[in-house]
PDB file of N, CA and C in Angstrom:
ATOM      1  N   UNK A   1     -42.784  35.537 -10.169  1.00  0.00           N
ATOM      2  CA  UNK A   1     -43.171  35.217 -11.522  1.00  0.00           C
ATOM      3  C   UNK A   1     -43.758  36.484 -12.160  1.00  0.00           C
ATOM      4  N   UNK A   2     -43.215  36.924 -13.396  1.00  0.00           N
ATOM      5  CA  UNK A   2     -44.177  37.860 -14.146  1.00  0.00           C
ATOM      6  C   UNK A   2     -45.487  38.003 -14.408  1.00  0.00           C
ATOM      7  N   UNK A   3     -45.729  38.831 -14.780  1.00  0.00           N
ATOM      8  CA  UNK A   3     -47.300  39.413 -15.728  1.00  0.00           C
ATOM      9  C   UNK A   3     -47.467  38.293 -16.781  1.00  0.00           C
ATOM     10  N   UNK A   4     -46.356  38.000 -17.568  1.00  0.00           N
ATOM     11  CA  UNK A   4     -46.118  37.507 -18.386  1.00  0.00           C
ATOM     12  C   UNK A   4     -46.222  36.146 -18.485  1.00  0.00           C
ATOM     13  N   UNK A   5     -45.158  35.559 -17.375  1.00  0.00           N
ATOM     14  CA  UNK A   5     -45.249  34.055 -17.505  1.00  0.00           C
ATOM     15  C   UNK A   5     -46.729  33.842 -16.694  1.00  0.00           C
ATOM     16  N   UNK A   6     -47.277  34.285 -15.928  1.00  0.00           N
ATOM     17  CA  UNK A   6     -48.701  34.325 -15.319  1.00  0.00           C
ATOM     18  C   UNK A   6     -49.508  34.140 -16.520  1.00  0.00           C
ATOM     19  N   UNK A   7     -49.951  34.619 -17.120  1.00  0.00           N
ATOM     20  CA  UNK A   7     -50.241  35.135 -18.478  1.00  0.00           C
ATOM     21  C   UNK A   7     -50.478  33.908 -19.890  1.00  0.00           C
ATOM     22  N   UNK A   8     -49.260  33.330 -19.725  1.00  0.00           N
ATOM     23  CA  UNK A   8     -49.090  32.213 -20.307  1.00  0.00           C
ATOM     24  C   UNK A   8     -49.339  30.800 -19.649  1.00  0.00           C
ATOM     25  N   UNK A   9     -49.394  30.767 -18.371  1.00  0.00           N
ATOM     26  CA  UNK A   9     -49.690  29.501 -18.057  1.00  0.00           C
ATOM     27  C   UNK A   9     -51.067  29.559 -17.768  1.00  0.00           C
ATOM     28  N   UNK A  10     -51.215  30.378 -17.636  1.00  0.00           N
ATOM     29  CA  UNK A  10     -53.264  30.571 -17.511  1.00  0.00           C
ATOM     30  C   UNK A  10     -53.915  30.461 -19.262  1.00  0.00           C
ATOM     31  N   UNK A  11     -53.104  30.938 -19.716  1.00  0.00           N
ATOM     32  CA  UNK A  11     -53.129  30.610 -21.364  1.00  0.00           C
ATOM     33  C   UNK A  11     -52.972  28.465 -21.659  1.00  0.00           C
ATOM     34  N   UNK A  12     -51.844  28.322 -21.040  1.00  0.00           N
ATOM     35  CA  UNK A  12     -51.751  26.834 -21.288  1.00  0.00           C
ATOM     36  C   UNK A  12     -52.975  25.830 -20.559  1.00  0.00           C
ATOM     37  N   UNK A  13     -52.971  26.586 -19.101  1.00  0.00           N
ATOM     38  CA  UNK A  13     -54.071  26.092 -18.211  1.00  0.00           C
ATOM     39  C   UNK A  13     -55.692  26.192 -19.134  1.00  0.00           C
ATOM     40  N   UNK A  14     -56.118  27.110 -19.278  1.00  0.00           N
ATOM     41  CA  UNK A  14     -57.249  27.678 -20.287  1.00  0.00           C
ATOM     42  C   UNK A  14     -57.772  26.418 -21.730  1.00  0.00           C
ATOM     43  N   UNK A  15     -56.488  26.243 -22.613  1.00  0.00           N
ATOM     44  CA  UNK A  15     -56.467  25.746 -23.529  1.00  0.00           C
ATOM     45  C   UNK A  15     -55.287  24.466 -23.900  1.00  0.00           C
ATOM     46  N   UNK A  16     -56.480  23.576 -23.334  1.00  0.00           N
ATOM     47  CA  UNK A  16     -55.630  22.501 -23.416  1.00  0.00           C
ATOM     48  C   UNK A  16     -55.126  22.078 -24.435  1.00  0.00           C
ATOM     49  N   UNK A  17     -55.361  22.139 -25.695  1.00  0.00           N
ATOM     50  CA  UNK A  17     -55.183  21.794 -26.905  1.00  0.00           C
ATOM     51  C   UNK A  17     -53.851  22.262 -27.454  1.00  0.00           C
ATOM     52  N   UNK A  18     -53.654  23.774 -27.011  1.00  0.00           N
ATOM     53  CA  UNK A  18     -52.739  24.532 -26.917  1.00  0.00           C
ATOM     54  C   UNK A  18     -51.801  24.305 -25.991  1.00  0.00           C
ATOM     55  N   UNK A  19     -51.957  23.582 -24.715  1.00  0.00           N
ATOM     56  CA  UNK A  19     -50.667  23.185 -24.197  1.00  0.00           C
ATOM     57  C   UNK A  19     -50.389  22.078 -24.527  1.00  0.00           C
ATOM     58  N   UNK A  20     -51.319  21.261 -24.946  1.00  0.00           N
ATOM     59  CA  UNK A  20     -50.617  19.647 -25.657  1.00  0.00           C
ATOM     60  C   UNK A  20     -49.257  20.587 -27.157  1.00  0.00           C
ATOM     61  N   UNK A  21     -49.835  21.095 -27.249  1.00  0.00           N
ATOM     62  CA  UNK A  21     -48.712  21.637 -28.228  1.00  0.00           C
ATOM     63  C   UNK A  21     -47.453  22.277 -27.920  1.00  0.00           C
ATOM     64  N   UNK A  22     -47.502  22.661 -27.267  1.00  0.00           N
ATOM     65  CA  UNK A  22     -46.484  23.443 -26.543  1.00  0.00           C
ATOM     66  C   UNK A  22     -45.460  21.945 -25.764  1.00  0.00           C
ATOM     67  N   UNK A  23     -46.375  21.392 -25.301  1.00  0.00           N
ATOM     68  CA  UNK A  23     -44.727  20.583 -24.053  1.00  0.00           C
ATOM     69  C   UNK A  23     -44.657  19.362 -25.154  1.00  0.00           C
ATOM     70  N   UNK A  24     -45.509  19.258 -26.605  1.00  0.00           N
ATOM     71  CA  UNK A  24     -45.078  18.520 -27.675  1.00  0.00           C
ATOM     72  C   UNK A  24     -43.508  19.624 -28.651  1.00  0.00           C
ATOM     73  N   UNK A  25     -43.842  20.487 -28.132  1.00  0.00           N
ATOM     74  CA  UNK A  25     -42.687  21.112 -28.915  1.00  0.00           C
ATOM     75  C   UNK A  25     -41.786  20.874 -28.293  1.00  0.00           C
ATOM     76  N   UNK A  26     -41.881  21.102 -26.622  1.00  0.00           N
ATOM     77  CA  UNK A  26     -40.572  20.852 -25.683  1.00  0.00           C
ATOM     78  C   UNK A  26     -39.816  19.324 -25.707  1.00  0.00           C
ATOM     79  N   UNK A  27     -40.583  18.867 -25.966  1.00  0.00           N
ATOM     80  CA  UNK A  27     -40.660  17.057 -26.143  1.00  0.00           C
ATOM     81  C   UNK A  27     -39.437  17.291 -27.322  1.00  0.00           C
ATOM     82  N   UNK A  28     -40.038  17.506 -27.884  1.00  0.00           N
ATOM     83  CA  UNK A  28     -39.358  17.337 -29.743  1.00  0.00           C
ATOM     84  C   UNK A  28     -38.040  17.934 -29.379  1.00  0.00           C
ATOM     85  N   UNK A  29     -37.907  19.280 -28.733  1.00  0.00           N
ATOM     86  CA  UNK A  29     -36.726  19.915 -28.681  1.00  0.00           C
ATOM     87  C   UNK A  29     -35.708  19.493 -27.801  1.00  0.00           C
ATOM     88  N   UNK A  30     -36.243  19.056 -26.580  1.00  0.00           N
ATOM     89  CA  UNK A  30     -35.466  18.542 -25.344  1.00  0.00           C
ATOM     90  C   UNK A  30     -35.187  17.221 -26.254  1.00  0.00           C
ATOM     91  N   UNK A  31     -35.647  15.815 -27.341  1.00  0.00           N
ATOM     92  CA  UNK A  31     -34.953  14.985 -27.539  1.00  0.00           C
ATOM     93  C   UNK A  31     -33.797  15.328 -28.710  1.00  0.00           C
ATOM     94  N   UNK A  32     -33.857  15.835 -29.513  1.00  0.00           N
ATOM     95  CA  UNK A  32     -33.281  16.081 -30.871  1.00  0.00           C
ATOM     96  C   UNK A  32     -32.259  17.645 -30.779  1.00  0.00           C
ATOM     97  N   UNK A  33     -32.535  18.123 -29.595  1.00  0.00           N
ATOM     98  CA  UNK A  33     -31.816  19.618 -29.925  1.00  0.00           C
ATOM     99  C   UNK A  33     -30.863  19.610 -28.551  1.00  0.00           C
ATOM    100  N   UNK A  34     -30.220  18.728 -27.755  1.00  0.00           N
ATOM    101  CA  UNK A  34     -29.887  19.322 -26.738  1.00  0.00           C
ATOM    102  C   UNK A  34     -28.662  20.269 -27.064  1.00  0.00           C
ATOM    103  N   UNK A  35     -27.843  20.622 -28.234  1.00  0.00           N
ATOM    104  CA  UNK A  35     -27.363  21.222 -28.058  1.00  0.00           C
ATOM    105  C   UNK A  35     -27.463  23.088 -28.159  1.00  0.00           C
ATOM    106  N   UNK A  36     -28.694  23.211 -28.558  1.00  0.00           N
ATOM    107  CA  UNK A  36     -29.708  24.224 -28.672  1.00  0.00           C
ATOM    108  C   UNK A  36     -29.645  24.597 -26.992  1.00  0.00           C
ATOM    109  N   UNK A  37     -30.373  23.749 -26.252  1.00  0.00           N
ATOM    110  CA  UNK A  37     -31.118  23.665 -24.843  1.00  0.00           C
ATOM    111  C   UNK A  37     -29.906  24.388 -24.242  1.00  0.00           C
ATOM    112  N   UNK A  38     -28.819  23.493 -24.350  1.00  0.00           N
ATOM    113  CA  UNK A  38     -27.712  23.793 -23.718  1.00  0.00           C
ATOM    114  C   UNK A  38     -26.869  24.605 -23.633  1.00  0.00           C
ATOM    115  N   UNK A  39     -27.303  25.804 -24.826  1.00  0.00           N
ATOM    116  CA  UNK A  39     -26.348  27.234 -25.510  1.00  0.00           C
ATOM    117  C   UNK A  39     -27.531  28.412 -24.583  1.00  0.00           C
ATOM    118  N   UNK A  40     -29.044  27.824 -24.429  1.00  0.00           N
ATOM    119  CA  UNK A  40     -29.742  29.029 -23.815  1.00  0.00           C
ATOM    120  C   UNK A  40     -29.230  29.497 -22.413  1.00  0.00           C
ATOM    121  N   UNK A  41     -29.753  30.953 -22.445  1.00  0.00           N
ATOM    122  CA  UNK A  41     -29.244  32.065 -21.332  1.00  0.00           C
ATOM    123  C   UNK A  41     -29.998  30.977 -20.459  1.00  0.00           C
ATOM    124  N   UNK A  42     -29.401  31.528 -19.022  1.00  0.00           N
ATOM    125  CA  UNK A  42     -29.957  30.937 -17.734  1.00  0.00           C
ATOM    126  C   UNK A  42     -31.491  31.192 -17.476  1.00  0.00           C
ATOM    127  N   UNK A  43     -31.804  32.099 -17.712  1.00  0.00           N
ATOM    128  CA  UNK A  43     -33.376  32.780 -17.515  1.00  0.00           C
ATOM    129  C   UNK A  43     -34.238  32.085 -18.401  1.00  0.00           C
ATOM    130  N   UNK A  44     -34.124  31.725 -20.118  1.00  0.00           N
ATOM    131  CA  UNK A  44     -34.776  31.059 -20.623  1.00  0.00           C
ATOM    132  C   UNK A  44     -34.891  29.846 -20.397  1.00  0.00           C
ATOM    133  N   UNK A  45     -33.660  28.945 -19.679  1.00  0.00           N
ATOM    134  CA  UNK A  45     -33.915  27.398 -19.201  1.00  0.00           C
ATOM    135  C   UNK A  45     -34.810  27.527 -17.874  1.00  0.00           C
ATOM    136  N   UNK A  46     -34.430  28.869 -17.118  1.00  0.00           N
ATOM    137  CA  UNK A  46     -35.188  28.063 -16.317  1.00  0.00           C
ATOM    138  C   UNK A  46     -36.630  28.513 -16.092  1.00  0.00           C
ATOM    139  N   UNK A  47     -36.992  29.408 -17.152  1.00  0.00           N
ATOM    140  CA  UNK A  47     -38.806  30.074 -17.394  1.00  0.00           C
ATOM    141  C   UNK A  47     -39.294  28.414 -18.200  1.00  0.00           C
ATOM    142  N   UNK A  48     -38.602  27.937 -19.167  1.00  0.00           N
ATOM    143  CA  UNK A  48     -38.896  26.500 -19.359  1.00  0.00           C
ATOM    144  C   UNK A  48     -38.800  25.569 -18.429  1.00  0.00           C
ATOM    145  N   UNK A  49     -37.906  25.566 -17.349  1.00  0.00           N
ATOM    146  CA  UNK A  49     -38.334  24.393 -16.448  1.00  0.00           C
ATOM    147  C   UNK A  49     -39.568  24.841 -15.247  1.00  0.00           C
ATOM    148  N   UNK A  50     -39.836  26.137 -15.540  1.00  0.00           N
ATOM    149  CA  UNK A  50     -41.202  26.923 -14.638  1.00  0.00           C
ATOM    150  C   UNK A  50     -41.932  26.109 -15.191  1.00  0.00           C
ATOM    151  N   UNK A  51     -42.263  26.483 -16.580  1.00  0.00           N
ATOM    152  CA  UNK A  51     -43.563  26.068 -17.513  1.00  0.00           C
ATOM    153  C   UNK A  51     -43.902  24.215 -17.044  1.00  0.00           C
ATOM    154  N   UNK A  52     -42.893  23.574 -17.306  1.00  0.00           N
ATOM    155  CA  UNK A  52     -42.671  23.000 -17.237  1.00  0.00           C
ATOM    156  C   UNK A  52     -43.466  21.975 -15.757  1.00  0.00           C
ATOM    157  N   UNK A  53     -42.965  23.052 -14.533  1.00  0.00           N
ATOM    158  CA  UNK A  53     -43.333  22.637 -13.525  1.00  0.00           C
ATOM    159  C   UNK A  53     -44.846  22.783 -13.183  1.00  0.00           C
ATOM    160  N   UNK A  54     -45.275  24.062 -13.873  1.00  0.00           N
ATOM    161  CA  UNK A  54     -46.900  24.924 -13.935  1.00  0.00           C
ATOM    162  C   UNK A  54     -47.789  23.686 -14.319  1.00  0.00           C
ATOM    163  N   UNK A  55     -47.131  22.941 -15.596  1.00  0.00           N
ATOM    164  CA  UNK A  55     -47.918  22.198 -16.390  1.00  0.00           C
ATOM    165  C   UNK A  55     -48.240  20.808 -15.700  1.00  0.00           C
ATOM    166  N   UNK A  56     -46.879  20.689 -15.256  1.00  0.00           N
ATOM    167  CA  UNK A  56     -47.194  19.194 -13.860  1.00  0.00           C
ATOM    168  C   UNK A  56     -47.951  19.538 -12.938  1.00  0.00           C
ATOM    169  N   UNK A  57     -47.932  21.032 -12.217  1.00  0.00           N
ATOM    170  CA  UNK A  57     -49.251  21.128 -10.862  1.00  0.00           C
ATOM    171  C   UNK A  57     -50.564  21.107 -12.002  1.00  0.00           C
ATOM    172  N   UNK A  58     -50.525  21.815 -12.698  1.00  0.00           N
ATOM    173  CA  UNK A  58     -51.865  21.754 -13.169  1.00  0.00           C
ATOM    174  C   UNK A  58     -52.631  20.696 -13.880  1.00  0.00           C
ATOM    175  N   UNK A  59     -51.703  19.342 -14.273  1.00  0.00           N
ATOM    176  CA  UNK A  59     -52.344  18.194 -14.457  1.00  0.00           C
ATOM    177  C   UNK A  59     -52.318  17.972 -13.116  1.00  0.00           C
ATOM    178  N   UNK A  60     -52.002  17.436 -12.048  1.00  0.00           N
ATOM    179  CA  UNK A  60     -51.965  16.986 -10.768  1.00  0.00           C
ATOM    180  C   UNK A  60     -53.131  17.607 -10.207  1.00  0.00           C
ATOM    181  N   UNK A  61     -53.519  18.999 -10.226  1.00  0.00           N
ATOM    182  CA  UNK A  61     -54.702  19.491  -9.628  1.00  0.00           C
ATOM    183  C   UNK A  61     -55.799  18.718 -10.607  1.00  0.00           C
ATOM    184  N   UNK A  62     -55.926  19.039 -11.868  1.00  0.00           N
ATOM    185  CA  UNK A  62     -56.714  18.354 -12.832  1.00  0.00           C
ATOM    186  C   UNK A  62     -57.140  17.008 -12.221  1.00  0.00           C
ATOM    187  N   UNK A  63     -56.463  16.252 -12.304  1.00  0.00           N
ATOM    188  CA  UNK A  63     -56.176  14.814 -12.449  1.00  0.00           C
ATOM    189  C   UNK A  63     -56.811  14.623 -10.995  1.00  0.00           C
ATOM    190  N   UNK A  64     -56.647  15.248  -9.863  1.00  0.00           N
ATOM    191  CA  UNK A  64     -57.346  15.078  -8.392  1.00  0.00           C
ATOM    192  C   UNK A  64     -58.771  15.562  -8.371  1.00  0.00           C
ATOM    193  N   UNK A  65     -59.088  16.505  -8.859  1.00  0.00           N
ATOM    194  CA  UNK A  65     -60.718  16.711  -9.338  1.00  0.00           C
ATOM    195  C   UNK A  65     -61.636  15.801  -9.955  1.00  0.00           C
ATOM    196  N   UNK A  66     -60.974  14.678 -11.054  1.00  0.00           N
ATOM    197  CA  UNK A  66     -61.822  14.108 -11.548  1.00  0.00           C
ATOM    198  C   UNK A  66     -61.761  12.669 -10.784  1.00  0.00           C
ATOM    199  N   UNK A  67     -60.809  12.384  -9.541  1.00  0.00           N
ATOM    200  CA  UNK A  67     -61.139  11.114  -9.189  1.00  0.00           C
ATOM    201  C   UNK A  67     -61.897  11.405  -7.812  1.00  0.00           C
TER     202      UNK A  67
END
């Protein structure tokens, strides 16, 4: 993983407010755009299905701390 995508999920992790926005954009785009989704290079689908995955461990870690 990059500097970069590191970078950003510590950014999403950090500010939750800011990742409710973000996988609300993916939401919106993954229902209404698949033919968008489906024209992207290989590297951008699958840094989105990273994010994607970052955002599920890090509710899952979340979510085990507070019970």
């Amino acid at each position: 993983m990059s500097v970069l995508s590191l970078a950003i999920v510590d950014l999403l992790q950090e500010f939750p407010k800011l990742s409710q926005s973000y996988y609300a954009l993916l939401e919106c785009v993954a229902q209404d755009h698949m033919s968008f989704i489906s024209n992207l290079e290989p590297h951008v689908f699958l840094y989105i299905l990273a994010t994607i995955s970052e955002g599920l461990t890090a509710l899952g870690k979340m979510h085990a701390s507070l019970v």
